[in-house]
Protein backbone atom coordinates (compact mmCIF):
# COMPACT_ATOMS: atom_id res chain seq x y z
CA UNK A 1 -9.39 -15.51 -17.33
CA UNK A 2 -8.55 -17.68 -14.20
CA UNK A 3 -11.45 -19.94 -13.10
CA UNK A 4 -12.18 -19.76 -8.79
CA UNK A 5 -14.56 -23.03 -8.47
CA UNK A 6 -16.52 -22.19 -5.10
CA UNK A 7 -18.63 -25.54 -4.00
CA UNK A 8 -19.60 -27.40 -1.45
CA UNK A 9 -16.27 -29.30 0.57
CA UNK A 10 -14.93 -33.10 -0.44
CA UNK A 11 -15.78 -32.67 -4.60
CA UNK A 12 -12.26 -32.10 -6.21
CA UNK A 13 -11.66 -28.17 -5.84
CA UNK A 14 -8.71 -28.29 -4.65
CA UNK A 15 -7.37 -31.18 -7.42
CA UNK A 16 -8.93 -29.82 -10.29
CA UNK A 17 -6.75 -26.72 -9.47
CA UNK A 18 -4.04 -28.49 -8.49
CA UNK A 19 -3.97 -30.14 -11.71
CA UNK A 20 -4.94 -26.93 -13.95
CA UNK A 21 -1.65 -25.48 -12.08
CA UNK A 22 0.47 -28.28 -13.26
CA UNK A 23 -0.05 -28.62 -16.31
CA UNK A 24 -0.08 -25.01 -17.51
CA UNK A 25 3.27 -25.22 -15.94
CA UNK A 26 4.71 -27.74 -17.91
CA UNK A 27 3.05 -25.73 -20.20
CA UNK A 28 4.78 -22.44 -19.60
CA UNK A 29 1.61 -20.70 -19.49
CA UNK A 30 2.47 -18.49 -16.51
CA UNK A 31 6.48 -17.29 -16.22
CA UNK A 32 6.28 -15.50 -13.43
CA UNK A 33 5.07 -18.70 -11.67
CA UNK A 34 1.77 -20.62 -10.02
CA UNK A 35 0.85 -18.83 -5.89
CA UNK A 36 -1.42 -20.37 -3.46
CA UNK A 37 -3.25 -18.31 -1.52
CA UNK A 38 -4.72 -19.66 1.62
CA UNK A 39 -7.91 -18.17 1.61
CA UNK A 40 -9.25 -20.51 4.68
CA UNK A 41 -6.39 -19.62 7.16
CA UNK A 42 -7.50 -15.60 6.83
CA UNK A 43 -9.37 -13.54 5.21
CA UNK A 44 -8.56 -13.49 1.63
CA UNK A 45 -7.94 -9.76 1.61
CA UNK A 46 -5.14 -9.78 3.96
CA UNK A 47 -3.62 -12.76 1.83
CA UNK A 48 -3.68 -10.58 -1.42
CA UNK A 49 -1.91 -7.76 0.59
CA UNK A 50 0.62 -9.97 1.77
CA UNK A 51 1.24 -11.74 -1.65
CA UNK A 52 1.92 -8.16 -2.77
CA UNK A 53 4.24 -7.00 -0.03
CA UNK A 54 5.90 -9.70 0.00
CA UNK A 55 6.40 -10.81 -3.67
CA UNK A 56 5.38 -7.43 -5.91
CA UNK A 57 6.82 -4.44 -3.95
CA UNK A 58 10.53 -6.40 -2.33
């Protein structure tokens, strides 16, 4: 099960998953491929919906 850290800003969240994301793709742990979601830009829900218009449903 995929791990969302949620902290406080400036403690590594963003290169702990940055690093979790490259090596399980060396790894070939996900096929299908690695998607950032920009959860800061909008609201997370909209981002979901777009990832899935865009990428599930073309």
């Amino acid at each position: 099960m995929p791990l969302l850290p949620w902290a406080a800003w400036g403690i590594g969240k963003t290169e702990l998953a940055l690093k979790y994301a490259l090596h399980d793709r060396a790894q070939g742990t996900y096929p299908g491929g690695i998607y950032w979601l920009q959860a800061k830009e909008l609201a997370i829900g909209i981002e979901i919906v777009n990832f899935t218009l865009v990428y599930l449903w073309s």
